[in-house]
C-alpha atoms as a PDB file:
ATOM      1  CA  UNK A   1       2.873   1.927  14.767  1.00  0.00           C
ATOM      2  CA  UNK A   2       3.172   5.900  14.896  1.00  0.00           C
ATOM      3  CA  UNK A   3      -0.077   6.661  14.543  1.00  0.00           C
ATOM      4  CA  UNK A   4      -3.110   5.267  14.826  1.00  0.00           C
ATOM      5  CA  UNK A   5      -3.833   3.517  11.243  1.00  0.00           C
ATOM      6  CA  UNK A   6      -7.522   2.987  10.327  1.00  0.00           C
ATOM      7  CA  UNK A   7      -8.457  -0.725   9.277  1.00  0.00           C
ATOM      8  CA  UNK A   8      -8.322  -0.277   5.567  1.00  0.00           C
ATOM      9  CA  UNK A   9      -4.837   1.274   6.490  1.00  0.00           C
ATOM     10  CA  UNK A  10      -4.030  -1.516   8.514  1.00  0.00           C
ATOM     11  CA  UNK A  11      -5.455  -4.207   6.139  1.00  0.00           C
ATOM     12  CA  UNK A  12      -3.380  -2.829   2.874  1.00  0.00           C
ATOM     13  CA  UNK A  13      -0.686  -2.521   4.894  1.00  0.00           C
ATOM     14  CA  UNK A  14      -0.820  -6.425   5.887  1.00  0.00           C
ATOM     15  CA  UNK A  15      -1.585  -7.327   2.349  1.00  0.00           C
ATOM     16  CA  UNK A  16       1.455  -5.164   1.032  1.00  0.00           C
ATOM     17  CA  UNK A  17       3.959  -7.073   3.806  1.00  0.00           C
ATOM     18  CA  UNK A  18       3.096 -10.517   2.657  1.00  0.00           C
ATOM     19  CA  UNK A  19       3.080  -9.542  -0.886  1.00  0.00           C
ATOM     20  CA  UNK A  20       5.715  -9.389  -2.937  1.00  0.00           C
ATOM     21  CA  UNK A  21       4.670  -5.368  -4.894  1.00  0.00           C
ATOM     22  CA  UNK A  22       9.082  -5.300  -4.577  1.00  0.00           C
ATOM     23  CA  UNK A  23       9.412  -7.489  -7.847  1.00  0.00           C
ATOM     24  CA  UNK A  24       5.534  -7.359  -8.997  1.00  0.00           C
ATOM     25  CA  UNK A  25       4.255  -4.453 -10.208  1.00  0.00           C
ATOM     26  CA  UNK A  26       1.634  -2.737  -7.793  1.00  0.00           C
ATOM     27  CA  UNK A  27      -1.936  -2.509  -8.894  1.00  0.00           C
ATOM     28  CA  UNK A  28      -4.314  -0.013  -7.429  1.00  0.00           C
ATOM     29  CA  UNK A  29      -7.393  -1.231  -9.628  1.00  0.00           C
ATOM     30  CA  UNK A  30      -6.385  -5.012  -8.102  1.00  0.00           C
ATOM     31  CA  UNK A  31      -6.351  -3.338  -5.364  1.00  0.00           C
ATOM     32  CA  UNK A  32      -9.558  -1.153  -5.214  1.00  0.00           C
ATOM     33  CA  UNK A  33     -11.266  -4.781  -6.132  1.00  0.00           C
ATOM     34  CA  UNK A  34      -9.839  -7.095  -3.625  1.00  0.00           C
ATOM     35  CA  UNK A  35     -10.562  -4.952  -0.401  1.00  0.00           C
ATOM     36  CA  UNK A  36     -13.862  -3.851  -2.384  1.00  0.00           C
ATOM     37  CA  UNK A  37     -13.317  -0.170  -2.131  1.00  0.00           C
ATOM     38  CA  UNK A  38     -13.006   2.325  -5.035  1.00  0.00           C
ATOM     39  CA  UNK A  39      -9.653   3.294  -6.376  1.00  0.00           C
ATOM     40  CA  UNK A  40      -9.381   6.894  -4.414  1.00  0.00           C
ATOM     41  CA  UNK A  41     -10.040   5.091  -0.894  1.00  0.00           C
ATOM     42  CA  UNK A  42      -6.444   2.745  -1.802  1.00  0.00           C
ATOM     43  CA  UNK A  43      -4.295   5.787  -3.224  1.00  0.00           C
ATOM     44  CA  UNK A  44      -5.634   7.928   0.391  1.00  0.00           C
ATOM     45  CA  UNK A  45      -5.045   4.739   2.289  1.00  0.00           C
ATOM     46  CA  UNK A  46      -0.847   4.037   0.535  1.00  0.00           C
ATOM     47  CA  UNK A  47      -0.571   7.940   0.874  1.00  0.00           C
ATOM     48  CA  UNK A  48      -1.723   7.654   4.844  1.00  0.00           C
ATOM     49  CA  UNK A  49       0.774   4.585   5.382  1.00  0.00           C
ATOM     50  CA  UNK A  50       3.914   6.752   3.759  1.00  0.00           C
ATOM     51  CA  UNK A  51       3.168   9.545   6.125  1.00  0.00           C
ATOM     52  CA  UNK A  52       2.111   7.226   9.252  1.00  0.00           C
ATOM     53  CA  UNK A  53       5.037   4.329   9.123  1.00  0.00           C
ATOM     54  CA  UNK A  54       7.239   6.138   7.162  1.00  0.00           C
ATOM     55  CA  UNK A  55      10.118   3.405   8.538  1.00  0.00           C
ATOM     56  CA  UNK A  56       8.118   0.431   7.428  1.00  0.00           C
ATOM     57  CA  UNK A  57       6.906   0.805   4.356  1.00  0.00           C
ATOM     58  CA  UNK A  58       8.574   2.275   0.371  1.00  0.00           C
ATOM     59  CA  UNK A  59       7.069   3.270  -2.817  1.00  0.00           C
ATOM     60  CA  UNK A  60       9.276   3.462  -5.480  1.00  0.00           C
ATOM     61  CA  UNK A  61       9.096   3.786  -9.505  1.00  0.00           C
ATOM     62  CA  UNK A  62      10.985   0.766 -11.456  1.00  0.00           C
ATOM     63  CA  UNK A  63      10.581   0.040 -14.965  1.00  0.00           C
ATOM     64  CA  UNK A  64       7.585   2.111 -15.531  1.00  0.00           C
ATOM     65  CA  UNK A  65       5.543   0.670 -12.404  1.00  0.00           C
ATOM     66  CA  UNK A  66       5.209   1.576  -9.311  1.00  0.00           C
ATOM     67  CA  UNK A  67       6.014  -0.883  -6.761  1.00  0.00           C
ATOM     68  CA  UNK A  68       5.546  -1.017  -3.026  1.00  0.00           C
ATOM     69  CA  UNK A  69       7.574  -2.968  -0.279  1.00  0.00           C
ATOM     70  CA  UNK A  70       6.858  -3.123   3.341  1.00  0.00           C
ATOM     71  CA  UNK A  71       8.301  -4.821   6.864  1.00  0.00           C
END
């Protein structure tokens, strides 16, 4: 990967690829509770992935979700 990610980088990022967040709509509470981390920590952590494997991963608005794919 480009740079260095940290492990809850790396471990959302994992969870995102064998997800499907391209038809489901994303959930950052869901989120926040699965990895057991507060809300801010997953929004920093998404934000860090778009800037640090900007080729592998997508956020995009559909239908009044967000929704996240990654490869």
């Amino acid at each position: 990967m480009a740079e260095e990610l940290t492990e809850l980088e790396a471990r959302i990022f994992e969870w995102i690829r064998q997800s499907d967040f391209e038809t489901v709509a994303w959930s950052t509470p869901k989120a926040a509770k699965s990895f057991k981390v507060k809300e801010d920590e997953v929004y920093e952590a998404v934000a860090a992935l778009t800037r640090k494997v900007p080729d592998r991963i997508q956020v995009f608005y559909k239908h009044g979700s967000l929704h996240i794919a990654a490869e």
